[in-house]
Protein backbone atom coordinates (compact mmCIF):
# COMPACT_ATOMS: atom_id res chain seq x y z
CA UNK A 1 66.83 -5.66 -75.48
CA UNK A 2 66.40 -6.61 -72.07
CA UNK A 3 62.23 -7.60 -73.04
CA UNK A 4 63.50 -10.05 -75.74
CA UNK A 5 66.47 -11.37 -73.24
CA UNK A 6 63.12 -12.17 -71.46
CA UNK A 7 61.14 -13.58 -73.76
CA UNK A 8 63.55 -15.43 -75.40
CA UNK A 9 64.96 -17.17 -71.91
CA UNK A 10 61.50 -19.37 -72.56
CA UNK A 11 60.69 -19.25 -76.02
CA UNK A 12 62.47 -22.11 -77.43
CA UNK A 13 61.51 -24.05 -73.84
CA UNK A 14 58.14 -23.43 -75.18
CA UNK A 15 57.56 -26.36 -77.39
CA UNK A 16 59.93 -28.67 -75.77
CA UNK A 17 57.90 -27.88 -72.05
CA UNK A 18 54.28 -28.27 -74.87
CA UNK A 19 55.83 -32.10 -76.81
CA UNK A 20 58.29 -33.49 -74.06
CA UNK A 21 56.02 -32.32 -71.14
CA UNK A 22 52.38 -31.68 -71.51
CA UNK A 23 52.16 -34.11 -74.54
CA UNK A 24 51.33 -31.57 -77.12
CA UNK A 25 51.89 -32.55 -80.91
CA UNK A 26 53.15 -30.70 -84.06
CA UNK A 27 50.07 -29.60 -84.70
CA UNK A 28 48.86 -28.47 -81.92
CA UNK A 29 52.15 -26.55 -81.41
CA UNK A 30 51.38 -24.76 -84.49
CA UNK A 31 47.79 -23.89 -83.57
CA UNK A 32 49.15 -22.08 -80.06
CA UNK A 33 51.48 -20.04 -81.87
CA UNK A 34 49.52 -19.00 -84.85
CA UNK A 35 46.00 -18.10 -82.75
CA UNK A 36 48.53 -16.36 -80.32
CA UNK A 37 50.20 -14.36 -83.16
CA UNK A 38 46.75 -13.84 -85.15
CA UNK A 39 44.71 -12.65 -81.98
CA UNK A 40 47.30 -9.64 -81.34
CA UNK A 41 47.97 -9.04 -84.71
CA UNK A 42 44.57 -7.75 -85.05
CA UNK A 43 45.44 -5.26 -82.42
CA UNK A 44 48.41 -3.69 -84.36
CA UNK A 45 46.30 -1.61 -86.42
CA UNK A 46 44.27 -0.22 -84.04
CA UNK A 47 46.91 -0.08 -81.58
CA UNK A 48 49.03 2.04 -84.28
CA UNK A 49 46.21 4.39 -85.28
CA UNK A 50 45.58 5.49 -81.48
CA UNK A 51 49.13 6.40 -81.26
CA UNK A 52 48.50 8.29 -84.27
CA UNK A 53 45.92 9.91 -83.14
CA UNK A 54 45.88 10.87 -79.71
CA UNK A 55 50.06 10.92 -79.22
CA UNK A 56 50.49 8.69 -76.93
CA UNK A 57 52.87 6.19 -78.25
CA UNK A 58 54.94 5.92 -75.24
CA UNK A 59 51.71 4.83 -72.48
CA UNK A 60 50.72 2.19 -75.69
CA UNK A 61 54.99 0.76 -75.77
CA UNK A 62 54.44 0.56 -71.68
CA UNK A 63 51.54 -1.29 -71.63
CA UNK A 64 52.36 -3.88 -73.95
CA UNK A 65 55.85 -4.41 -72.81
CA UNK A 66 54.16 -4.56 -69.29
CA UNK A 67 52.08 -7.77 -70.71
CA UNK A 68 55.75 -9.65 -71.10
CA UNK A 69 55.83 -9.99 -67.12
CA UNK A 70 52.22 -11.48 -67.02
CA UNK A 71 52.93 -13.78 -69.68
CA UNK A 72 55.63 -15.47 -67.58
CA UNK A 73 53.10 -15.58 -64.12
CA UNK A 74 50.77 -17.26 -66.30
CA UNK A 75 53.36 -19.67 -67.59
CA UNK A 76 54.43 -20.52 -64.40
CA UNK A 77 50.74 -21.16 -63.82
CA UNK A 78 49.67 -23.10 -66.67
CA UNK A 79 49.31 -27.14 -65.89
CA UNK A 80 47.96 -27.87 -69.85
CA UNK A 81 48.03 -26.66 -73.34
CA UNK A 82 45.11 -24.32 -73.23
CA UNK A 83 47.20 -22.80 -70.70
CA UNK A 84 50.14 -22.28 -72.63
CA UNK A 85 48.33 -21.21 -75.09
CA UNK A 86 46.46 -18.19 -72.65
CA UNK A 87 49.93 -17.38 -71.76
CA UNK A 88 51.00 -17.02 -75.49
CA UNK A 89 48.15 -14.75 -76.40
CA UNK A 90 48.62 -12.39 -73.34
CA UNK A 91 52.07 -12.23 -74.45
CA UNK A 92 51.51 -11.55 -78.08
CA UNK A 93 48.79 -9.23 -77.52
CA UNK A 94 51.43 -7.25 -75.43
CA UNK A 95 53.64 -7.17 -78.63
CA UNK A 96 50.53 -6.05 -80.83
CA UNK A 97 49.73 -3.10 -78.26
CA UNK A 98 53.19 -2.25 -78.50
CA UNK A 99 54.65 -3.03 -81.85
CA UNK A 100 52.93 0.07 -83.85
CA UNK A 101 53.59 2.87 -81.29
CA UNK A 102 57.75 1.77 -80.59
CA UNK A 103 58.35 1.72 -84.73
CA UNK A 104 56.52 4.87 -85.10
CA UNK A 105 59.05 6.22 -81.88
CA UNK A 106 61.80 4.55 -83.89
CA UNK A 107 60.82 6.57 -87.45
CA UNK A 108 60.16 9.86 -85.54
CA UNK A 109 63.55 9.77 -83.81
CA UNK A 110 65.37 9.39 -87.08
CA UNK A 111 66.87 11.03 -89.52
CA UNK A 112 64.90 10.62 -92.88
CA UNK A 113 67.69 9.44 -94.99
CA UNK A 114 68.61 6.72 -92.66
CA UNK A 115 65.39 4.62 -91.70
CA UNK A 116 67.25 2.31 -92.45
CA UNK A 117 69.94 2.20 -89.93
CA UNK A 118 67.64 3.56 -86.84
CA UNK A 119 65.26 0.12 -87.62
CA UNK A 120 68.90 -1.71 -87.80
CA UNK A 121 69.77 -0.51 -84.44
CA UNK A 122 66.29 -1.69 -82.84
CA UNK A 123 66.97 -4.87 -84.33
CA UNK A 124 70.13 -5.10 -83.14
CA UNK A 125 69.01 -4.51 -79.80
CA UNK A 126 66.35 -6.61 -80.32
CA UNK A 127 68.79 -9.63 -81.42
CA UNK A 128 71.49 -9.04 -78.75
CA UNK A 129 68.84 -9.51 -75.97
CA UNK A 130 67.57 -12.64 -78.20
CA UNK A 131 70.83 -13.82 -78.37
CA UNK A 132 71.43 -13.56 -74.66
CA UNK A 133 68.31 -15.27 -73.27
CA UNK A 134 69.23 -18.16 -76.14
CA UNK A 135 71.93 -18.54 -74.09
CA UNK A 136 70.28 -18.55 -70.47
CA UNK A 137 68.18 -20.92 -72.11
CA UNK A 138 70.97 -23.07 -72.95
CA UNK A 139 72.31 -23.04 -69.61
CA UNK A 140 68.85 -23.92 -68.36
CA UNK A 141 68.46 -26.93 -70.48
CA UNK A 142 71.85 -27.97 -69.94
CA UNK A 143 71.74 -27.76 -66.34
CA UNK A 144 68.66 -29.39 -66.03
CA UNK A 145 67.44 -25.81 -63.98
CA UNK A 146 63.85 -26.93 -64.86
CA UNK A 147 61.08 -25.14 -66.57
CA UNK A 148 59.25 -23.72 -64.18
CA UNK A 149 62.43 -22.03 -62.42
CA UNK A 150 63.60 -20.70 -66.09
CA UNK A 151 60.13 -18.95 -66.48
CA UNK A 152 60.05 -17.40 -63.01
CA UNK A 153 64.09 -16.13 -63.42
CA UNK A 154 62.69 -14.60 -66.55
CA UNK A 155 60.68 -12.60 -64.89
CA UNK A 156 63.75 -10.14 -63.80
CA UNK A 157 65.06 -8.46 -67.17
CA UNK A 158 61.16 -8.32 -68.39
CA UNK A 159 60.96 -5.99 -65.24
CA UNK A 160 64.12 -3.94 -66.16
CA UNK A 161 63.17 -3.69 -69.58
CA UNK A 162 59.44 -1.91 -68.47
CA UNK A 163 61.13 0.46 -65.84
CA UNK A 164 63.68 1.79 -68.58
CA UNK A 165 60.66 3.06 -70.55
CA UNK A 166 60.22 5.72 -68.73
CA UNK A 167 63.38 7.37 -69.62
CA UNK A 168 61.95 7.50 -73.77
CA UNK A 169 60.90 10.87 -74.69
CA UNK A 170 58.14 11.18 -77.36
CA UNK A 171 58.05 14.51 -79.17
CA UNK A 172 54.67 15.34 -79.93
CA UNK A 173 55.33 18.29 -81.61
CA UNK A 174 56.58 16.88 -84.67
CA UNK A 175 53.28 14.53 -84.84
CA UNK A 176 51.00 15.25 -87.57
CA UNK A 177 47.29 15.55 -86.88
CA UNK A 178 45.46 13.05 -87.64
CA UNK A 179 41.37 13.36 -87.54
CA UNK A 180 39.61 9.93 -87.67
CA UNK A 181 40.73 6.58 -90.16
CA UNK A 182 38.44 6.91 -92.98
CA UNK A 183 39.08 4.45 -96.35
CA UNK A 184 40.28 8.02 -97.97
CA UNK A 185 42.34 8.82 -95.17
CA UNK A 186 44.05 5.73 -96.18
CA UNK A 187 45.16 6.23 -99.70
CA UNK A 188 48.37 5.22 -100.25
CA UNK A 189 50.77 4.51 -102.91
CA UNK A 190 49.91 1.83 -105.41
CA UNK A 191 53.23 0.55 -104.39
CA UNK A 192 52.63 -0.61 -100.89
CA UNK A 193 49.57 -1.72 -101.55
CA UNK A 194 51.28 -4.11 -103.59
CA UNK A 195 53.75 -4.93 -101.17
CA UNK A 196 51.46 -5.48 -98.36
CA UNK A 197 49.61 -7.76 -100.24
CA UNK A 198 53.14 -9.61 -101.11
CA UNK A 199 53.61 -9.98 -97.60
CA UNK A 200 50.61 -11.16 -96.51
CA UNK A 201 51.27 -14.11 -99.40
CA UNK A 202 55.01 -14.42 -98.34
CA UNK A 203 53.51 -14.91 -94.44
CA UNK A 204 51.09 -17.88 -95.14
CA UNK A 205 54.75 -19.80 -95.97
CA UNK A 206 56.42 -18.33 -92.74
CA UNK A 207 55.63 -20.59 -90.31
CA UNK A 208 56.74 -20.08 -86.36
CA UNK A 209 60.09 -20.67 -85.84
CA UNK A 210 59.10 -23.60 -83.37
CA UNK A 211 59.18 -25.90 -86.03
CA UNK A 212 62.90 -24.65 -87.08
CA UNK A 213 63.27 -26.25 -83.42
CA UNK A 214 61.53 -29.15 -83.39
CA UNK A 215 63.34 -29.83 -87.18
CA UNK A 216 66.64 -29.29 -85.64
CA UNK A 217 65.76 -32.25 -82.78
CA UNK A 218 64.28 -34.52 -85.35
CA UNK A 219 67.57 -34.19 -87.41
CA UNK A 220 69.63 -35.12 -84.40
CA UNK A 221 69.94 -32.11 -82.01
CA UNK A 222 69.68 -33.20 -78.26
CA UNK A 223 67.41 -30.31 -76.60
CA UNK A 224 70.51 -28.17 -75.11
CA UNK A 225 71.75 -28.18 -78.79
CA UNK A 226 69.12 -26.74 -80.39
CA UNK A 227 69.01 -23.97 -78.00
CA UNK A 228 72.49 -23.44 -79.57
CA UNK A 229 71.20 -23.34 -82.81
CA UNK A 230 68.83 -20.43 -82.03
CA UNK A 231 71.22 -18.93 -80.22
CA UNK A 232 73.24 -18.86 -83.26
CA UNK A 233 70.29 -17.44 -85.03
CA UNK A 234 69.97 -14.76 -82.75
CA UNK A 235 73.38 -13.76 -83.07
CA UNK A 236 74.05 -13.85 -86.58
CA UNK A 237 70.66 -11.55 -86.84
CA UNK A 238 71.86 -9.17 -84.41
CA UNK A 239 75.58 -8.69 -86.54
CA UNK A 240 74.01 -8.36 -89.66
CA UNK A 241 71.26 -5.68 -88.89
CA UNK A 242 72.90 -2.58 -88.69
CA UNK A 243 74.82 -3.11 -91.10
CA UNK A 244 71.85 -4.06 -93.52
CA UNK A 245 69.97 -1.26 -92.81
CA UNK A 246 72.65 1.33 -93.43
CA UNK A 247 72.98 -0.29 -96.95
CA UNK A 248 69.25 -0.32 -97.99
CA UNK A 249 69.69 3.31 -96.64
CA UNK A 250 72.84 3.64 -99.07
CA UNK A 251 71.85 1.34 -101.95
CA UNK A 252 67.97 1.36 -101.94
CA UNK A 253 65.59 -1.35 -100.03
CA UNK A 254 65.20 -3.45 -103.40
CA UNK A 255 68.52 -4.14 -103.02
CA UNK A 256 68.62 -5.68 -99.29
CA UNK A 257 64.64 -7.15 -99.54
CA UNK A 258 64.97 -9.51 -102.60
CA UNK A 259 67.96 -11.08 -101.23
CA UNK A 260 66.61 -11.57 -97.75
CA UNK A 261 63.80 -13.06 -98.84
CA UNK A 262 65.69 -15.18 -101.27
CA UNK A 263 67.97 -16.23 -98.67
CA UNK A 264 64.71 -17.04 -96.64
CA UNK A 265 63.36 -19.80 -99.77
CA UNK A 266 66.68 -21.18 -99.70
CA UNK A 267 67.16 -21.95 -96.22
CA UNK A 268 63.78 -23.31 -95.92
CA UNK A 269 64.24 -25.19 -99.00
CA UNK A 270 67.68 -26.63 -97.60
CA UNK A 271 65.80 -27.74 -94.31
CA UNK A 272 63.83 -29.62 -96.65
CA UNK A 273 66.53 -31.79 -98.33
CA UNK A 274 69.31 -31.36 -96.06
CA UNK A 275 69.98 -33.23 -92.90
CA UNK A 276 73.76 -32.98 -91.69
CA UNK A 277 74.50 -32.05 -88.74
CA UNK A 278 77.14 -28.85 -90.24
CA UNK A 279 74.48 -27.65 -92.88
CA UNK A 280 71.83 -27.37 -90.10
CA UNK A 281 74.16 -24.93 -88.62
CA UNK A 282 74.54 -23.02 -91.62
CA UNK A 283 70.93 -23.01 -92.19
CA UNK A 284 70.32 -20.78 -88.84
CA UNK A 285 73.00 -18.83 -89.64
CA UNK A 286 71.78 -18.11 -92.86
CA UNK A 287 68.23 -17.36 -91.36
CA UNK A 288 69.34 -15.18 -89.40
CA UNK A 289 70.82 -12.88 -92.14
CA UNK A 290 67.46 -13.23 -93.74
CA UNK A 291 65.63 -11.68 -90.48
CA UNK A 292 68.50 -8.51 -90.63
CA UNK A 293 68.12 -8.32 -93.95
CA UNK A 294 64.29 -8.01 -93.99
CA UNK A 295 63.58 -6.12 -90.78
CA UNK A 296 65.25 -2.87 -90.74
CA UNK A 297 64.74 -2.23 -94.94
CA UNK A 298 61.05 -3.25 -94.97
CA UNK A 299 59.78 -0.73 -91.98
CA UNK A 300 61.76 1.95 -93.84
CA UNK A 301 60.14 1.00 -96.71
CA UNK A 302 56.81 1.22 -95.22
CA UNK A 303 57.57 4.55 -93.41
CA UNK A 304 58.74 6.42 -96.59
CA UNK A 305 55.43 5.26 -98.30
CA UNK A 306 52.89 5.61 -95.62
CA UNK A 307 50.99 8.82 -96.17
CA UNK A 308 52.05 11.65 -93.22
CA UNK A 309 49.94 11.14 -89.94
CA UNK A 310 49.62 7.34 -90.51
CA UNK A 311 52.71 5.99 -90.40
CA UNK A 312 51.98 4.16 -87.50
CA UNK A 313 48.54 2.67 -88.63
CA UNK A 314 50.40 1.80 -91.77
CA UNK A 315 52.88 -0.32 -89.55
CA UNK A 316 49.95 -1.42 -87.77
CA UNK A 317 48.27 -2.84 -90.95
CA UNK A 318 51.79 -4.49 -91.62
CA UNK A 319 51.98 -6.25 -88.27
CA UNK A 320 48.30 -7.07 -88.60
CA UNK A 321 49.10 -9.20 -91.80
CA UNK A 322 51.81 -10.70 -90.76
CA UNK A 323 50.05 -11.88 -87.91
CA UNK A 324 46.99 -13.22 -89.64
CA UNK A 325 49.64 -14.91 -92.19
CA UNK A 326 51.33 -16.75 -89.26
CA UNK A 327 48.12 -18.17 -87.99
CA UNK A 328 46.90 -19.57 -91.71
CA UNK A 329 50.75 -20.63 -91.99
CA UNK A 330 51.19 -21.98 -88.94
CA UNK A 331 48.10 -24.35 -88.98
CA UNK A 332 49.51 -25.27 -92.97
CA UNK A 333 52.51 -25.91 -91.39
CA UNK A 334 51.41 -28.40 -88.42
CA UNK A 335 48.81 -30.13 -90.95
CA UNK A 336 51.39 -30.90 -93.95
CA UNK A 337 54.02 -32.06 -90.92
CA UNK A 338 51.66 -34.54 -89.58
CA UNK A 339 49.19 -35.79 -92.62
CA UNK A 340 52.70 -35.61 -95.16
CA UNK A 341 55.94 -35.52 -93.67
CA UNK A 342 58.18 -33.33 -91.70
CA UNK A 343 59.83 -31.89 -94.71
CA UNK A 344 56.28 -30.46 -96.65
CA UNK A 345 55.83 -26.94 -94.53
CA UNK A 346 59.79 -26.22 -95.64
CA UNK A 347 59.35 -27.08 -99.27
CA UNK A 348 56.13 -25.14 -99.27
CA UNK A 349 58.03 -22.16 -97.02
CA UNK A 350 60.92 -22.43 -99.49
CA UNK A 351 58.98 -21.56 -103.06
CA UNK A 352 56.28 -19.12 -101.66
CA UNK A 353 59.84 -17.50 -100.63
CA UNK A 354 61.09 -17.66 -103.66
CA UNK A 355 58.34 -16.82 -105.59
CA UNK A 356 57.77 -13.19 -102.85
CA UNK A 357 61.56 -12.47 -104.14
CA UNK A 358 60.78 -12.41 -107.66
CA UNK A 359 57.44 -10.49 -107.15
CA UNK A 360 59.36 -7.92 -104.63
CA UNK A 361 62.08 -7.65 -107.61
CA UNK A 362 59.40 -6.67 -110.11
CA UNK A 363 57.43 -4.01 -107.50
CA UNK A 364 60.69 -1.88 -106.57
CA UNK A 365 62.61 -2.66 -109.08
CA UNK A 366 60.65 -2.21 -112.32
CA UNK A 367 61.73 0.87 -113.80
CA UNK A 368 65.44 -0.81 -113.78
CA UNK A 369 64.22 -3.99 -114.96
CA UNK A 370 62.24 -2.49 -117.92
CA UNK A 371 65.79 -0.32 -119.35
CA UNK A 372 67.69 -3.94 -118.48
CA UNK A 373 65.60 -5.92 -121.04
CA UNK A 374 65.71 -2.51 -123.46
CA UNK A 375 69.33 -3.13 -123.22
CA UNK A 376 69.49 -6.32 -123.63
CA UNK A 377 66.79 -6.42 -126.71
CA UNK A 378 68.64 -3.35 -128.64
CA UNK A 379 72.22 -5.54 -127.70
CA UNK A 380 70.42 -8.44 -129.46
């Protein structure tokens, strides 16, 4: 909580300091976020396997938490874009050290029958603190505070958030031993081989969420506004988590993932088309149920299906893709907003998130599907 209030103080400042600023464009926004998110990613499997194999989950979750508080020194430092963009990867190779290691802490703390809610709780945490540097950031913009003082203040709660680490407790007695990562020590269900690979198509339409930003101020938002808007974004994630993770828990993760991602083509689609003021609104609010509605289910999913003594390569290998996705989608995205229009990356978000609803729906739903249509045919 308190390393996302952090983070999040500067995030959306981010690519207003990068366009109003330092002169960045679109595209160039896109590349900084997708190489920062693509060079860490590639750490989250390797990161999670080490964790796996040598217990030490808790000194990995320090060390890449620690990497928040360099991230802001070096954005107080940086004078350019490249510099930014240095910051951005030491940040986001802080969240692929740690990323692995904390969701395998998460699944070993919790009860097996509700994964669910224990990954709803970390995003709730994980929302609230989101929710509350949105709104320093607000106050920042609105106050005309400045950049450079915003990124040094959010220094502070990136420091509490490290020191509190060392009150976790990692039971290593209940880890399974794990030898060395061999392509047979990797079989896994058929199933989440499938969904990974859904994912990783579902990711190269997920752009960064700095172009939901720089949308918002092209449809009309002054700069303090649309650090509302993520504020509200923030929030309406943080609400909806537990709550969705306790029901993929009670009703079964098919039932909480094909919606979210639904939602997800819908509100992409609608930032597409739509342009009032009121629907934008509804839009963020309406992501954020998506993000609560994905996050907790899907890393339960993942868990439940990962074979014992990998769960936290597994995750790994999840973060890894998503990572790699958001650099191909985030370069797709910057391209089709400059060389087409600014509404191309949200029609081409929109279907592949349609189209990763329907596929999800025929994965972990099939067995229900197949007696539907039996119904149905024997009815007719």
């Amino acid at each position: 909580m308190f390393v996302d209030m952090s983070t999040e103080m500067v995030y959306p400042l981010v690519p207003l300091y990068l366009t109003a600023t330092l002169g960045a464009s679109p595209a160039i926004v896109g590349v900084i976020e997708g190489l920062a998110e693509s060079i860490a990613s590639l750490l989250k499997v390797f990161s999670g396997y080490i964790g796996d194999v040598y217990h030490n989950k808790k000194r990995l979750a320090f060390a890449g938490y620690s990497a928040s508080v360099i991230y802001k020194i070096f954005l107080l430092l940086a004078a350019s874009w490249p510099g930014v963009l240095v910051a951005r990867v030491i940040d986001r190779t802080g969240k692929g050290i740690r990323t692995a290691p904390r969701d395998a802490l998460v699944a070993q703390s919790s009860d097996v029958k509700k994964l669910g809610g224990s990954f709803g709780l970390h995003k709730m945490l994980d929302m609230a603190g989101s929710s509350l540097g949105a709104l320093f950031a607000y106050i920042f913009v609105a106050t005309n505070f400045g950049f450079h003082k915003a990124f040094l203040f959010s220094i502070i709660p990136a420091v509490i958030g490290v020191l509190i680490i060392f009150a976790v407790r990692e039971d290593k007695n209940r880890e399974t031993v794990c030898e060395k990562l061999t392509l047979k020590g990797l079989k896994f269900d058929g199933k989440l081989k499938v969904y990974l690979a859904v994912i990783f198509i579902f990711c190269l339409g997920n752009s960064s969420n700095t172009f939901l930003l720089l949308k918002a101020q092209e449809r009309g938002f002054s700069a303090a506004q649309v650090i509302l808007l993520y504020l509200i974004f923030n929030v309406s994630a943080s609400v909806l988590a537990i709550p969705s993770g306790k029901l993929s828990d009670r009703f079964g993760r098919s039932k909480i993932l094909v919606p979210g991602y639904l939602i997800y083509g819908l509100v992409y689609l609608g930032f597409s088309f739509l342009s009032e003021k009121p629907a934008i609104v509804i839009l963020f609010i309406a992501y954020g149920a998506y993000n609560a509605f994905i996050s907790g289910a899907e890393r339960a999913f993942i868990v439940e299906n990962s074979p014992p003594g990998l769960k936290g390569t597994i995750l790994g290998l999840y973060g890894m893709l998503q990572g790699i996705g958001l650099l191909l989608s985030s370069i797709i995205a910057g391209l089709l907003w400059d060389h087409i229009n600014s509404d191309s990356p949200f029609l081409f978000g929109g279907i592949i998130g349609i189209l990763s609803a329907i596929i999800i729906l025929l994965i972990l739903d099939k067995d229900n599907l197949i007696k539907f249509f039996r119904k149905t045919v024997k009815g007719a």
